[in-house]
Protein backbone atom coordinates (compact mmCIF):
# COMPACT_ATOMS: atom_id res chain seq x y z
CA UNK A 1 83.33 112.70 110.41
CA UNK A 2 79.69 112.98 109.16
CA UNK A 3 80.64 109.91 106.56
CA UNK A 4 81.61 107.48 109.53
CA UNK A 5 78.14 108.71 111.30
CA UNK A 6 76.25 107.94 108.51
CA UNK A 7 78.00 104.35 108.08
CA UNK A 8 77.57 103.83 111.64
CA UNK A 9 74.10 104.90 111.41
CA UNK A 10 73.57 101.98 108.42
CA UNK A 11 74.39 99.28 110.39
CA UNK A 12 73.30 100.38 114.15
CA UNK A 13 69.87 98.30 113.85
CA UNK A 14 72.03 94.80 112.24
CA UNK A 15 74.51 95.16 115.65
CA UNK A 16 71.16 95.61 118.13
CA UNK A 17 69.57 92.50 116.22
CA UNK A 18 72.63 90.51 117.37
CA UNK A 19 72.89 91.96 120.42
CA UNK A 20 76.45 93.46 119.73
CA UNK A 21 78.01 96.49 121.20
CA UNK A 22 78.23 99.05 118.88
CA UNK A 23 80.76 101.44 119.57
CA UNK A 24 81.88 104.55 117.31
CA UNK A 25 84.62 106.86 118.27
CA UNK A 26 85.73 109.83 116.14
CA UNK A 27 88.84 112.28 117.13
CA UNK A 28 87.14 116.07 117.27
CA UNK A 29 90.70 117.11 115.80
CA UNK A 30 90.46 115.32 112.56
CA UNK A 31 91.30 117.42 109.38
CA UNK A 32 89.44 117.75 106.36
CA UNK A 33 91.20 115.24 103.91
CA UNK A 34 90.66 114.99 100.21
CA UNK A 35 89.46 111.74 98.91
CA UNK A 36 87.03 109.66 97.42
CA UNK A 37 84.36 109.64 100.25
CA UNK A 38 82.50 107.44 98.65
CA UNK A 39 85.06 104.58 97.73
CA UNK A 40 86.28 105.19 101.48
CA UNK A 41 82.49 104.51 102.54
CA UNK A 42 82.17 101.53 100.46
CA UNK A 43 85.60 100.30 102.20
CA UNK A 44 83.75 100.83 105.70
CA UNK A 45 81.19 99.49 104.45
CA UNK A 46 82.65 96.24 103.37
CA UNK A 47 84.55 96.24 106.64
CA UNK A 48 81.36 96.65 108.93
CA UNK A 49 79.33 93.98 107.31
CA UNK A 50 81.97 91.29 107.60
CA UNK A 51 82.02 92.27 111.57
CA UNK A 52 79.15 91.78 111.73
CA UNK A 53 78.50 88.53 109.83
CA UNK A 54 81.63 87.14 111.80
CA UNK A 55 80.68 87.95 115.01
CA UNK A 56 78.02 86.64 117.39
CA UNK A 57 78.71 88.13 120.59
CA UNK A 58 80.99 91.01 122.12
CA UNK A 59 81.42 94.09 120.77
CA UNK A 60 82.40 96.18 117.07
CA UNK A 61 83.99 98.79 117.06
CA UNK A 62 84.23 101.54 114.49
CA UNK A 63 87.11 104.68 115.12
CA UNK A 64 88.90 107.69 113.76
CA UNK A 65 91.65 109.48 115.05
CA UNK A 66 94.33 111.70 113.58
CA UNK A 67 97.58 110.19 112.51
CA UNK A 68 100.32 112.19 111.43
CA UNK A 69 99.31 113.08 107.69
CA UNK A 70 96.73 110.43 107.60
CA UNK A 71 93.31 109.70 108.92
CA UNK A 72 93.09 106.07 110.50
CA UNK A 73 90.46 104.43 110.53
CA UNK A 74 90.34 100.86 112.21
CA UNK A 75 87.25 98.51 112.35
CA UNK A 76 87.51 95.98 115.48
CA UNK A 77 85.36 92.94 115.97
CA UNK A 78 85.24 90.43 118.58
CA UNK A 79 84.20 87.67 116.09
CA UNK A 80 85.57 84.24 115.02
CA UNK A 81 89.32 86.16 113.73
CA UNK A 82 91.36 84.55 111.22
CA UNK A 83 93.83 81.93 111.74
CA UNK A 84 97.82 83.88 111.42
CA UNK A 85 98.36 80.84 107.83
CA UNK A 86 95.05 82.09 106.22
CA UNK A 87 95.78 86.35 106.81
CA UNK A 88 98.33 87.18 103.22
CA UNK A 89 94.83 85.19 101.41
CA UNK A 90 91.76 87.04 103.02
CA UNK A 91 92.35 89.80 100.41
CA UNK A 92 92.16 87.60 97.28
CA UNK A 93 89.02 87.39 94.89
CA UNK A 94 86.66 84.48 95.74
CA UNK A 95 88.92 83.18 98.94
CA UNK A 96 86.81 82.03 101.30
CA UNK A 97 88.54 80.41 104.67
CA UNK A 98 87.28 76.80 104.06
CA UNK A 99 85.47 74.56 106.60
CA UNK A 100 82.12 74.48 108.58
CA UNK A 101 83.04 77.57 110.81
CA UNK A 102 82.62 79.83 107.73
CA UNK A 103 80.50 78.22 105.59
CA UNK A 104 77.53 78.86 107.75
CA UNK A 105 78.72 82.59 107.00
CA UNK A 106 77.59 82.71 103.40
CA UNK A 107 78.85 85.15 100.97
CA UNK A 108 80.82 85.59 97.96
CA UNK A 109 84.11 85.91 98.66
CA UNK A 110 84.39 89.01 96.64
CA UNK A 111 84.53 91.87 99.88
CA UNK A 112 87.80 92.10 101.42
CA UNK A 113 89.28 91.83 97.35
CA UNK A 114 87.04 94.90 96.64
CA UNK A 115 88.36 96.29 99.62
CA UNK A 116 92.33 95.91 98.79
CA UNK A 117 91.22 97.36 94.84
CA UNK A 118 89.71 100.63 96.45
CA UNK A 119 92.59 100.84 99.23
CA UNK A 120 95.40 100.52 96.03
CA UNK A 121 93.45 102.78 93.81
CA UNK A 122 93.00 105.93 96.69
CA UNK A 123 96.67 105.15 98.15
CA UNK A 124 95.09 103.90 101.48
CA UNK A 125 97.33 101.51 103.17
CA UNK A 126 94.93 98.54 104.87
CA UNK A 127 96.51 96.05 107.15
CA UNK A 128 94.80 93.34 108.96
CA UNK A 129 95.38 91.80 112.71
CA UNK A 130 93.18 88.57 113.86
CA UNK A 131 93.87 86.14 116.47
CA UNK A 132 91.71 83.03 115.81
CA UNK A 133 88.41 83.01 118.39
CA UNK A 134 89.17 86.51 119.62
CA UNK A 135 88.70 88.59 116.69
CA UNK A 136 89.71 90.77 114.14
CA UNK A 137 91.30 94.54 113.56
CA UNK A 138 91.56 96.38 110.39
CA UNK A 139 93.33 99.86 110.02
CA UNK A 140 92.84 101.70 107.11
CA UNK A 141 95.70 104.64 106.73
CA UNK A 142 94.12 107.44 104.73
CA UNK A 143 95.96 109.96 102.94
CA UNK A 144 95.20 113.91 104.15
CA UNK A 145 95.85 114.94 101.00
CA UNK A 146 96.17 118.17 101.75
CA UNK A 147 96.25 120.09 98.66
CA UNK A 148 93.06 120.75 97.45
CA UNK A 149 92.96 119.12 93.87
CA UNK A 150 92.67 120.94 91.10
CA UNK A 151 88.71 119.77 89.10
CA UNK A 152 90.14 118.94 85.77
CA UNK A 153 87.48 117.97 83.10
CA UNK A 154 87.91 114.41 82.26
CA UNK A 155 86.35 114.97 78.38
CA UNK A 156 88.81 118.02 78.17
CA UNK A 157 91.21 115.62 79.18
CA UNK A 158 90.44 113.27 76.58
CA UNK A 159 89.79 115.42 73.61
CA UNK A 160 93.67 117.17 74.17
CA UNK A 161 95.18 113.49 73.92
CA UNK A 162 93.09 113.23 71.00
CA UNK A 163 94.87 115.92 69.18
CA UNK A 164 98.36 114.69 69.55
């Protein structure tokens, strides 16, 4: 909960500069869950600032809520969306959506592929919905995890494999 704060927090001032409704939502009932809060920042992160870039006028929204034995987490913009042909490439390295509406956007290309990395490597399932000129959802599906797990030494690790 504190995590999504701060995120929010990080990009409150770019949404006022546009003049874009920033709106944050968080479930009270949300359970601890066991992750890499950091990678699952950097995902917000990546999330936000595309939102942002993408959208000139409306609204973003950033929530939480409870979901069976995950956390979701969707990001919700009211910005240029995707056309339904160009959603299975969003997530691959260097795609940018060709043509003057995103060009003036900028960028490298390199986000959303970052994103789908992070998402595979913490077992986070990310789907996208976008409807061209009305915007753009994505829901991350986050893992409780709830066993805590156990801190194993990673050079203890190593230096057993070493002795077989």
């Amino acid at each position: 909960k504190n995590s999504l704060k701060t995120v929010y927090d990080k990009f409150y001032e770019q949404t006022k500069d546009k003049n874009l409704d920033f709106i944050l939502e968080i479930e009270e009932n949300i359970s601890a869950i066991y992750s890499d809060e950091e990678k699952i920042k950097q995902i917000v992160n990546n999330l936000l600032s595309n939102a942002i870039k993408f959208t000139d006028k409306g609204k973003i929204k950033l929530s939480a809520k409870d979901f069976e034995s995950y956390v979701k987490i969707c990001v919700e913009d009211d910005g240029i969306g995707i056309a339904k042909e160009n959603l299975d490439e969003i997530f691959e390295r260097f795609k940018q959506l060709d043509g003057s509406r995103t060009r003036k956007y900028g960028g490298t290309g390199l986000g959303l592929s970052i994103c789908k990395e992070l998402c595979i490597l913490l077992n986070i399932k990310i789907t996208v919905k976008s409807k061209l000129n009305y915007g753009t959802t994505f829901e991350l599906l986050i893992p409780k995890n709830t066993q805590i797990p156990m801190d194993l030494d990673e050079k203890e690790i190593y230096e057993e494999e070493k002795k077989d």
